[in-house]
N, C-alpha and C. Protein backbone atom coordinates (compact mmCIF):
# COMPACT_ATOMS: atom_id res chain seq x y z
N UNK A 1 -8.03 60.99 16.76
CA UNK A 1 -8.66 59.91 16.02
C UNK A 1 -9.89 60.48 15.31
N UNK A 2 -9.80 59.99 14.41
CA UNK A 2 -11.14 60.55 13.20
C UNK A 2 -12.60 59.91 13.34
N UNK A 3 -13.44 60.42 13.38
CA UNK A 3 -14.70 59.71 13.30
C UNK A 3 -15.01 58.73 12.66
N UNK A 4 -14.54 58.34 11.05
CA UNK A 4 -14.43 56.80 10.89
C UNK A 4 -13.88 55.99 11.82
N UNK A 5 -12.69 56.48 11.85
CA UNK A 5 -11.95 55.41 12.87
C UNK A 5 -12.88 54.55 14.28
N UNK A 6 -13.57 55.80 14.99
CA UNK A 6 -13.98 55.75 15.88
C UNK A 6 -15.50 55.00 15.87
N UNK A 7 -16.13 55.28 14.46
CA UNK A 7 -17.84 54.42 13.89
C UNK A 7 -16.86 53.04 13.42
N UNK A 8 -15.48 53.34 13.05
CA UNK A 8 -15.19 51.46 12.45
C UNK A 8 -15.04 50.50 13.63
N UNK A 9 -14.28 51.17 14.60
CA UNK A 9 -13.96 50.72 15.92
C UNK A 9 -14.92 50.08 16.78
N UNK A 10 -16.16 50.87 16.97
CA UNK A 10 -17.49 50.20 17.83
C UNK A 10 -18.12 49.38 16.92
N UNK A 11 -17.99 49.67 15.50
CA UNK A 11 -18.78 48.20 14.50
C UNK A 11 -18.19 47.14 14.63
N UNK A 12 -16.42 47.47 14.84
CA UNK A 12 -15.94 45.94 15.01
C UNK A 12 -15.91 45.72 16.62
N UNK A 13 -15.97 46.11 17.39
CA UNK A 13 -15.72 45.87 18.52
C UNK A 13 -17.03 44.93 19.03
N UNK A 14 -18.23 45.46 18.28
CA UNK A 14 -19.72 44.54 18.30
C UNK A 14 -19.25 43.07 17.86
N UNK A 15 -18.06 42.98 16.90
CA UNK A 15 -18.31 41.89 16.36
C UNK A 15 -17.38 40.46 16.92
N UNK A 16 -16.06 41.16 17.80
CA UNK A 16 -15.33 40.42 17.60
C UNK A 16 -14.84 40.61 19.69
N UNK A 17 -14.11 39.56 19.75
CA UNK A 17 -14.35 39.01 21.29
C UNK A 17 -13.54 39.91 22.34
N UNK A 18 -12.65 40.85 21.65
CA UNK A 18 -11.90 42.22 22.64
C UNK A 18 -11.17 43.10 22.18
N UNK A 19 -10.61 43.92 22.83
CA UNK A 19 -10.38 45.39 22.18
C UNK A 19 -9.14 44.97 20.81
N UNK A 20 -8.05 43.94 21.20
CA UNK A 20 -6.70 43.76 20.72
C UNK A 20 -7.42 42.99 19.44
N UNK A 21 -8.52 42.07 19.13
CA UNK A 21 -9.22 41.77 18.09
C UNK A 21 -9.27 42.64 17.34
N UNK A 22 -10.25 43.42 17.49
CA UNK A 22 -10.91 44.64 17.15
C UNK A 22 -9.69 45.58 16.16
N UNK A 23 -8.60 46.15 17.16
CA UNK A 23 -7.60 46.62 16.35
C UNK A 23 -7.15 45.99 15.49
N UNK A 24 -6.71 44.73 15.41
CA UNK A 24 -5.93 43.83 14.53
C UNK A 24 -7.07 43.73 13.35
N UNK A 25 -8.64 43.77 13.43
CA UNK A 25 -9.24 43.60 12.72
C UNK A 25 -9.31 45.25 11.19
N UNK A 26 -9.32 46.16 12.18
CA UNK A 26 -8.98 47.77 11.67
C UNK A 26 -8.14 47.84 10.83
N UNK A 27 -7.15 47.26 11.24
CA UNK A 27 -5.30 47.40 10.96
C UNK A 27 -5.69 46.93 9.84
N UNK A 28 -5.68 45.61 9.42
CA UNK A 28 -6.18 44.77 8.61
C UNK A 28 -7.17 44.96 7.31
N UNK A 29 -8.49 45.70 7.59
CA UNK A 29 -8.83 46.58 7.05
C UNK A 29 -8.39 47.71 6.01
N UNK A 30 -7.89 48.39 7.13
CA UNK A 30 -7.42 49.74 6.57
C UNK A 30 -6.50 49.10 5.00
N UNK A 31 -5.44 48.23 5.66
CA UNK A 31 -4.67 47.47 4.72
C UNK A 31 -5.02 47.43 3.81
N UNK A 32 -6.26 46.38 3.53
CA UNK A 32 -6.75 45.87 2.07
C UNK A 32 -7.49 46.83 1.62
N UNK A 33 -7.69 48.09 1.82
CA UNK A 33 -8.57 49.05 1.33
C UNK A 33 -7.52 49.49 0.69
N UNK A 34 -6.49 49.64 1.02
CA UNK A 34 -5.34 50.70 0.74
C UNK A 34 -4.75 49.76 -0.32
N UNK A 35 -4.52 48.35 -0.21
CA UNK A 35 -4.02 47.95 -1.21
C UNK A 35 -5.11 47.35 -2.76
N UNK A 36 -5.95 47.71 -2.30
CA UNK A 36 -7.21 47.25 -3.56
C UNK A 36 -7.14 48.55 -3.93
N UNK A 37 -7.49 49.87 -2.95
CA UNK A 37 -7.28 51.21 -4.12
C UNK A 37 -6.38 51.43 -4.79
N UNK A 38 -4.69 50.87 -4.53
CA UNK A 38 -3.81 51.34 -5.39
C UNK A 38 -3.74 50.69 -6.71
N UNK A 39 -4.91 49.65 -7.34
CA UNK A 39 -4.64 48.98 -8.26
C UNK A 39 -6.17 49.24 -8.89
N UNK A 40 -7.32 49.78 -8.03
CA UNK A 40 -8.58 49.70 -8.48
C UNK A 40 -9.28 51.14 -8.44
N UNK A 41 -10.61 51.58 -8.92
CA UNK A 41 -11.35 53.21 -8.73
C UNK A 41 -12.21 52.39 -7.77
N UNK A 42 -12.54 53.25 -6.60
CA UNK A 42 -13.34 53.10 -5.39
C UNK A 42 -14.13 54.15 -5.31
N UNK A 43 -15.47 53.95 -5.66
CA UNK A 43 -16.44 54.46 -5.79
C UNK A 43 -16.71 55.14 -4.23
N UNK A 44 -16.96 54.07 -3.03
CA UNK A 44 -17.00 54.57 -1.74
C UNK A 44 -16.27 53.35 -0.91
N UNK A 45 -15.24 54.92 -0.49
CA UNK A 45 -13.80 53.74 0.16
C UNK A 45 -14.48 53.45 1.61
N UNK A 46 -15.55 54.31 2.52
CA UNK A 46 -15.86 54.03 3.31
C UNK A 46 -16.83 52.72 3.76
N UNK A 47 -17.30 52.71 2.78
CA UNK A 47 -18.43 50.94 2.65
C UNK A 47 -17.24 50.06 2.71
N UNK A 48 -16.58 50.18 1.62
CA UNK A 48 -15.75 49.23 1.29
C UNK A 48 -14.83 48.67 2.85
N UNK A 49 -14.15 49.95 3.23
CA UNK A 49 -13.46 49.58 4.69
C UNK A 49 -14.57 48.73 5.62
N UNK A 50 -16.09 49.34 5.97
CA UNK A 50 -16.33 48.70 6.51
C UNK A 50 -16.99 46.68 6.07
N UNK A 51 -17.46 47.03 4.68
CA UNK A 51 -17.54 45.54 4.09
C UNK A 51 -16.21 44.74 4.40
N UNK A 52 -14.65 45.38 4.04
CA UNK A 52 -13.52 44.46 4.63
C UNK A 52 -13.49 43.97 6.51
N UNK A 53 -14.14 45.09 6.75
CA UNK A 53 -13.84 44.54 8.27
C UNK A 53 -14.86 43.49 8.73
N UNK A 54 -16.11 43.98 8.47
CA UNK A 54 -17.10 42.99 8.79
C UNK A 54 -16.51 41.38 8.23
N UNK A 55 -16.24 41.33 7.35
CA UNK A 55 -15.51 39.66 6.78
C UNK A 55 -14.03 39.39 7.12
N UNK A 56 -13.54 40.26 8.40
CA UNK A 56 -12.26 40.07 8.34
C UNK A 56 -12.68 40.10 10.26
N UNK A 57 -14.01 40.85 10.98
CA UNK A 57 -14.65 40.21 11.63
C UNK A 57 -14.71 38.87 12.18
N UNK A 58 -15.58 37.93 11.56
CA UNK A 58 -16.18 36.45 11.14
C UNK A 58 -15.01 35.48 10.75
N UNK A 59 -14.31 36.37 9.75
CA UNK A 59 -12.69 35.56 9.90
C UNK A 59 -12.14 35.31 11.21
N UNK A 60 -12.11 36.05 11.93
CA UNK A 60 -11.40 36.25 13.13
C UNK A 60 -12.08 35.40 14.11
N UNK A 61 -13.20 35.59 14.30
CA UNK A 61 -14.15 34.61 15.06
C UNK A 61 -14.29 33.38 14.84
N UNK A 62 -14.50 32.72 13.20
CA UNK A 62 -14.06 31.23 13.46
C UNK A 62 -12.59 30.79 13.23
N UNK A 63 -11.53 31.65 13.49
CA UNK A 63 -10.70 31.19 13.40
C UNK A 63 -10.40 30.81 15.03
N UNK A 64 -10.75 31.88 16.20
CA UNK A 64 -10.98 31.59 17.46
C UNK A 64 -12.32 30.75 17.96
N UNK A 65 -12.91 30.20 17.44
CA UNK A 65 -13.89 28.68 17.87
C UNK A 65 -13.47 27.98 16.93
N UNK A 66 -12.28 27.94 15.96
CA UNK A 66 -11.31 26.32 15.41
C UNK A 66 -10.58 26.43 16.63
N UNK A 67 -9.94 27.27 16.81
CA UNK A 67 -8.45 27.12 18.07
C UNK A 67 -9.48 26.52 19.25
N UNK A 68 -10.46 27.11 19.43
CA UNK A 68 -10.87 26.78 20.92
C UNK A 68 -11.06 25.02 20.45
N UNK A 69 -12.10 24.66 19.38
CA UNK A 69 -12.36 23.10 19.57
C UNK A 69 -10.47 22.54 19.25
N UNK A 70 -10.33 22.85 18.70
CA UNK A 70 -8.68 22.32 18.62
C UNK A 70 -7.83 22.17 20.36
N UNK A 71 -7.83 23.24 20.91
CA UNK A 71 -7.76 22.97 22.37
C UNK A 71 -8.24 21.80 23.13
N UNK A 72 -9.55 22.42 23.13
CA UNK A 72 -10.72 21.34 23.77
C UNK A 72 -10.32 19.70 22.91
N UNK A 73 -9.83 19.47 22.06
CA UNK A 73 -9.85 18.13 21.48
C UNK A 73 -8.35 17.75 22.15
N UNK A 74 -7.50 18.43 21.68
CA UNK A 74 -6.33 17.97 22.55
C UNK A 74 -6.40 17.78 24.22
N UNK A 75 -7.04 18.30 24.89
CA UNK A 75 -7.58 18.54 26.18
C UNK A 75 -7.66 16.68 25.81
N UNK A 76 -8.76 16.33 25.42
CA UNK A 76 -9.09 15.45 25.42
C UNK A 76 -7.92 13.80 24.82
N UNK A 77 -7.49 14.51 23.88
CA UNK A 77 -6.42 13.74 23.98
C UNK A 77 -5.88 12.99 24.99
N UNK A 78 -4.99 14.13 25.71
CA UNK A 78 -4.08 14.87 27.21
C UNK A 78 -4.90 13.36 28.10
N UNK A 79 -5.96 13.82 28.18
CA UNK A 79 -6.79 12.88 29.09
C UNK A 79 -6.76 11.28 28.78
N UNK A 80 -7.11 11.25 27.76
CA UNK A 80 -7.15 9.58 27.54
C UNK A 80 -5.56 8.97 27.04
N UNK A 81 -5.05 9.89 26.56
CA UNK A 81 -2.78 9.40 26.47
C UNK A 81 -2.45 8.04 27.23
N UNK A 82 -2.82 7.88 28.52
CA UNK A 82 -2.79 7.13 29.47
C UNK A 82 -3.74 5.52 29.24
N UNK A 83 -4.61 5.65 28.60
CA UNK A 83 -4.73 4.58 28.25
C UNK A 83 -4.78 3.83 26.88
N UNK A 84 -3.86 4.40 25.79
CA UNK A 84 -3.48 4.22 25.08
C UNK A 84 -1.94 3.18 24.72
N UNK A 85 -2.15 2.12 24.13
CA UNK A 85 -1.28 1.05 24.39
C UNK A 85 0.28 1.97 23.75
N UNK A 86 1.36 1.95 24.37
CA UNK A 86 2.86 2.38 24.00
C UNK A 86 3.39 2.54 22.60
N UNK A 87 3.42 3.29 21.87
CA UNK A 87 3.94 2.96 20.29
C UNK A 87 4.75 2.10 19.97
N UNK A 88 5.60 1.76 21.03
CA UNK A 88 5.96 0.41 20.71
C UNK A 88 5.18 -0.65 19.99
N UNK A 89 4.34 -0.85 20.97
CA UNK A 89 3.05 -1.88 20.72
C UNK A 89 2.57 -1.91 19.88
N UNK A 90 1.89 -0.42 19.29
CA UNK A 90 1.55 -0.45 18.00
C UNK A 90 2.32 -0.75 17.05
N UNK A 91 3.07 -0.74 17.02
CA UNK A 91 4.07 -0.60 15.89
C UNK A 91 4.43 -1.93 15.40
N UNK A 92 4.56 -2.88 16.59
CA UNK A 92 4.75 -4.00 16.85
C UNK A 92 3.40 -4.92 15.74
N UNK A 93 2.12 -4.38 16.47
CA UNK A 93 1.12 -4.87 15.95
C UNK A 93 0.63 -5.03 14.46
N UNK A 94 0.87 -3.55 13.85
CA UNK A 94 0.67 -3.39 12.88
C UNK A 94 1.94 -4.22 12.15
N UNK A 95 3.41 -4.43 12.43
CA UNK A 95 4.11 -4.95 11.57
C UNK A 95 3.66 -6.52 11.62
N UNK A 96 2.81 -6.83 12.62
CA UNK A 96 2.79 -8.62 12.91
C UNK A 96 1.21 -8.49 11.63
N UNK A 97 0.13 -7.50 11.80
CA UNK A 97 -0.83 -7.47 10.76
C UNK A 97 -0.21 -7.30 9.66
N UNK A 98 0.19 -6.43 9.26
CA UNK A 98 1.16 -6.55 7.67
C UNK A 98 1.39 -7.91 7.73
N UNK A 99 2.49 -8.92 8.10
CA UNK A 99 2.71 -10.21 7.85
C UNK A 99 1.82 -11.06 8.16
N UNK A 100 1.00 -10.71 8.62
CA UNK A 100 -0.61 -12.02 8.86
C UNK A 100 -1.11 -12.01 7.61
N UNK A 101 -1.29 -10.61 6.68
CA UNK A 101 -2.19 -10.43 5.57
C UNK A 101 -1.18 -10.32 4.26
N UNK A 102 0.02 -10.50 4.62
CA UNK A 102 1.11 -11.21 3.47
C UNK A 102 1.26 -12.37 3.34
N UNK A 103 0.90 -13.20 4.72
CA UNK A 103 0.76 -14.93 4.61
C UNK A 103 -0.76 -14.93 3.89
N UNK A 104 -1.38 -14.51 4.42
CA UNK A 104 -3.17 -14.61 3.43
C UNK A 104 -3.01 -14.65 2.12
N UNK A 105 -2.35 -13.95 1.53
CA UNK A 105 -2.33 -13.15 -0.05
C UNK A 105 -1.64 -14.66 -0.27
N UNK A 106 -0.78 -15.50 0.01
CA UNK A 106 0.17 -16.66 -0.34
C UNK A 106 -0.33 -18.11 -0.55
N UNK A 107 -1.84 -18.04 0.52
CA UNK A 107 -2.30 -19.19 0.20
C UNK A 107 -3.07 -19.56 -1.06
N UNK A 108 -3.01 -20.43 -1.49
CA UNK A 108 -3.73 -21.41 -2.71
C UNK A 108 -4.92 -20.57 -2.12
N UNK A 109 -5.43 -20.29 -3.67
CA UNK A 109 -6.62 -19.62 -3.68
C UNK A 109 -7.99 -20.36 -2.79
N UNK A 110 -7.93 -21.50 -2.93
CA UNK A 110 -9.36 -22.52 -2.31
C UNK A 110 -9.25 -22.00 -0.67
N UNK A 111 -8.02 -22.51 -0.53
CA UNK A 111 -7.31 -22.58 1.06
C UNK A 111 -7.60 -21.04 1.56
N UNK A 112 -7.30 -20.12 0.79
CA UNK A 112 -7.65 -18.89 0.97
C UNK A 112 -8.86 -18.30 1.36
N UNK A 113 -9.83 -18.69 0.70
CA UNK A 113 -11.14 -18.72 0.05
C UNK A 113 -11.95 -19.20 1.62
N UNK A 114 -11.72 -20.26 1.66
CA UNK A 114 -11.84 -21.21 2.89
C UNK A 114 -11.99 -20.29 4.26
N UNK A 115 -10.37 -20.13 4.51
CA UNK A 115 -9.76 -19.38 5.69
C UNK A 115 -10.67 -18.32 5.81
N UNK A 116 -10.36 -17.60 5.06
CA UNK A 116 -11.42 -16.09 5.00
C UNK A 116 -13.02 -16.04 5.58
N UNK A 117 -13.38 -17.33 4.56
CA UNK A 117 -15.12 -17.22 5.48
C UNK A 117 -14.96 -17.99 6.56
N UNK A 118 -13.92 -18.77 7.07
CA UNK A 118 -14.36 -19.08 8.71
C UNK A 118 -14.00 -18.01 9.46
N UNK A 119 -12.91 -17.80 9.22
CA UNK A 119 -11.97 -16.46 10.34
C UNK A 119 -12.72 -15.18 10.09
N UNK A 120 -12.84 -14.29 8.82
CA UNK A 120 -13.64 -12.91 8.48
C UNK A 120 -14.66 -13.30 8.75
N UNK A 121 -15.61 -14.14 7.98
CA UNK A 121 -17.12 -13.82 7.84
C UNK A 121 -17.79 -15.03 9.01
N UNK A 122 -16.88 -15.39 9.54
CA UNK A 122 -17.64 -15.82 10.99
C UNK A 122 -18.54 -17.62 10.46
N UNK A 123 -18.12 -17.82 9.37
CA UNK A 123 -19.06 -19.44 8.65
C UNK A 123 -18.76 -20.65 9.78
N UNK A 124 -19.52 -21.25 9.78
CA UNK A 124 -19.00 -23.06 10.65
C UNK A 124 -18.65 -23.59 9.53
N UNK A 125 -17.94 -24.46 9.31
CA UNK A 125 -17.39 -25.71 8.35
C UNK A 125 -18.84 -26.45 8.20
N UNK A 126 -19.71 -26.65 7.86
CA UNK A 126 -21.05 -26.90 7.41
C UNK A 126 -20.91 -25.72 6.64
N UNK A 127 -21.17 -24.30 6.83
CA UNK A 127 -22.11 -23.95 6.00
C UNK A 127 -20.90 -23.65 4.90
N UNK A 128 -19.44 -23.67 5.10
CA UNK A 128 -18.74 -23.52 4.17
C UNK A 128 -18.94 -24.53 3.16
N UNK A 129 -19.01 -25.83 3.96
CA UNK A 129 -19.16 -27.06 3.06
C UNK A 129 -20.59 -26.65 2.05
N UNK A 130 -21.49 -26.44 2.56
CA UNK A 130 -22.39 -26.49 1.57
C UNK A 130 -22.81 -25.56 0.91
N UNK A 131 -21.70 -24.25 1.09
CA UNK A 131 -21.40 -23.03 0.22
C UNK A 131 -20.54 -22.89 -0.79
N UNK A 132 -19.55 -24.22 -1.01
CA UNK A 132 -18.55 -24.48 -2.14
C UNK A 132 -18.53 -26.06 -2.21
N UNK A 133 -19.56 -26.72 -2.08
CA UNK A 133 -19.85 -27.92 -2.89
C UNK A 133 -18.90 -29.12 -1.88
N UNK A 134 -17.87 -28.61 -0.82
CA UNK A 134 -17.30 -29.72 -0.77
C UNK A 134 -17.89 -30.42 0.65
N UNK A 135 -16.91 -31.47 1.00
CA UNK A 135 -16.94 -32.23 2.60
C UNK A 135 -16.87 -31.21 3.73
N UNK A 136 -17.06 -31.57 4.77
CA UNK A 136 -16.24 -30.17 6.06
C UNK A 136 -15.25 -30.84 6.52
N UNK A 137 -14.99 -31.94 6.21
CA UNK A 137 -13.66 -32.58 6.46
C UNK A 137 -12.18 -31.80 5.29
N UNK A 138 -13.04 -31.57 3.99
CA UNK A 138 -11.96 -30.77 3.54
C UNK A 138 -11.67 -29.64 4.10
N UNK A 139 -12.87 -28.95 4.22
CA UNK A 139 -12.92 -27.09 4.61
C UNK A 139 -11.85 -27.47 6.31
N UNK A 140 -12.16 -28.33 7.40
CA UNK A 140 -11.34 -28.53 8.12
C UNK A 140 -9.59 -28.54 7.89
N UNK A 141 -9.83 -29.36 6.61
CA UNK A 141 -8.20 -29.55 6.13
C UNK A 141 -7.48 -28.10 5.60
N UNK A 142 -8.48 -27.24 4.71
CA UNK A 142 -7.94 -26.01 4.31
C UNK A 142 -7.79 -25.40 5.54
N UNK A 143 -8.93 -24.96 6.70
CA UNK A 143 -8.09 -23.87 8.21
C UNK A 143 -7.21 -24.31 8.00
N UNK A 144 -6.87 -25.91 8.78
CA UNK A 144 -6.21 -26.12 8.98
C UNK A 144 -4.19 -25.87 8.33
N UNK A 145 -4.62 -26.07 7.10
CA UNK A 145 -3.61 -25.65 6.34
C UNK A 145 -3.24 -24.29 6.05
N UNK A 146 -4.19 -23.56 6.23
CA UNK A 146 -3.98 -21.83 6.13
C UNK A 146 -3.63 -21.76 7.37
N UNK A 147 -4.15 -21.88 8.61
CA UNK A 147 -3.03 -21.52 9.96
C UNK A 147 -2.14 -21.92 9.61
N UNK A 148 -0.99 -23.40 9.70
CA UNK A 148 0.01 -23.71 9.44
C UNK A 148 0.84 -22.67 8.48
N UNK A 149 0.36 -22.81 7.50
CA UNK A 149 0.92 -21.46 6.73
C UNK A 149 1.21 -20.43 6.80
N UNK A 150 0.27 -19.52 7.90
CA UNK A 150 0.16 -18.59 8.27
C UNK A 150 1.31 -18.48 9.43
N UNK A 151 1.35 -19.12 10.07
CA UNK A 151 1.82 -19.29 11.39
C UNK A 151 3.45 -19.34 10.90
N UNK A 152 3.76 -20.24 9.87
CA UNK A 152 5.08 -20.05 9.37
C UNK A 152 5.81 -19.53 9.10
N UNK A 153 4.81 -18.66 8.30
CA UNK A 153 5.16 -17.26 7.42
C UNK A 153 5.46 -16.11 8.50
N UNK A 154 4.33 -16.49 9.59
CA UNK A 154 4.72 -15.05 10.45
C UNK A 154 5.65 -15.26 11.58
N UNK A 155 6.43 -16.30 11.99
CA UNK A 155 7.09 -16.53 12.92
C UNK A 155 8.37 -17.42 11.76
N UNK A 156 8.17 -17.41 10.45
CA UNK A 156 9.54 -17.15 10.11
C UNK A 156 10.04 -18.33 9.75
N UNK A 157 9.25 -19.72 10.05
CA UNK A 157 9.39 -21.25 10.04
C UNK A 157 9.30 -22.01 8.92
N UNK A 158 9.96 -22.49 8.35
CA UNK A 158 10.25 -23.13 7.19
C UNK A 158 8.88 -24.14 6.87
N UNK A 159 7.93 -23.67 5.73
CA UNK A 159 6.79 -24.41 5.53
C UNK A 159 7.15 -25.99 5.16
N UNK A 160 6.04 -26.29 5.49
CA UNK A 160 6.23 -27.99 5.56
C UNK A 160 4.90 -28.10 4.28
C-alpha cells in the first residue's frame, strides 16, 4: 500500500464511523478522481482525491444520522401501531366525511351558511340571528333543515 493510500485512509477514518466506511469512502474517491481526470487537466490529483473524500466523508455521515432518525421514528411508530384505530375504521370514516361534506356543498346557500356557523364556528342561534338580520326561530329552522338533509344524504334516505 502506498503512502497516499495510507495519509487518505487515517483522514477518512477521522471522519467517518468505521473501518468498512472509510474504505467504501476511498473506493469512491479514487473513482471520481479517475473519472473527472479522464474528461478534465488536474492540476493536483492529490488535493483533489482528498477534497472528494472529505465530501464523500459528510455524505456518508448524514446519510447514517437520516437512517438512524428514520429507525428511531419507525421504532416509534412500532410502539404506538397498537393504538391506532384499524384501517378499516379509517377508511370507513373518511368515506362517511367525504359524504357529510357532499351533503354540505347541497344545501341552499342560507341553510348552508347557517349550519356552518353553528356546527364549525361554534355561534348560539342568537348570535347567528343577529349576525344575518334574521329570527333564531329561523336560524333554528335552517340546523334544523341542514341535519335532515344531511342525515339523508348520508344514510341514503329519500329527502323530504
Amino acid at each position: 500500500m502506498d503512502a497516499l493510500t495510507q495519509r487518505l485512509r487515517r483522514f477518512v477514518r477521522a471522519r467517518v464511523a468505521n473501518r468498512h466506511d472509510a474504505e467504501d469512502v476511498i473506493q469512491e474517491a479514487y473513482l471520481r478522481v479517475l473519472r473527472y481526470s479522464a474528461e478534465h487537466e488536474i492540476g493536483n490529483r492529490e488535493r483533489l482525491l482528498f477534497s472528494a473524500a472529505r465530501n464523500l466523508a459528510v455524505d456518508n455521515q448524514r446519510r447514517k444520522k437520516a437512517r438512524e432518525r428514520t429507525v428511531a421514528e419507525c421504532a416509534v411508530f412500532a410502539d404506538r401501531a397498537g393504538e391506532w384505530p384499524p384501517a378499516d375504521d379509517v377508511v370507513d370514516v373518511l368515506q362517511r366525511l367525504t359524504s357529510v361534506e357532499a351533503a354540505i356543498d347541497l344545501l341552499p346557500p342560507r341553510c348552508r351558511k347557517v349550519f356552518l356557523m353553528h356546527r364549525l364556528d361554534g355561534l348560539s342561534f342568537s348570535e347567528i340571528s343577529r349576525q344575518l338580520g334574521i329570527s333564531v326561530s329561523a336560524v333554528e329552522k335552517h340546523v334544523a333543515r341542514a341535519c335532515l338533509l344531511i342525515d339523508a344524504k348520508v344514510n341514503d334516505e329519500p329527502q323530504r
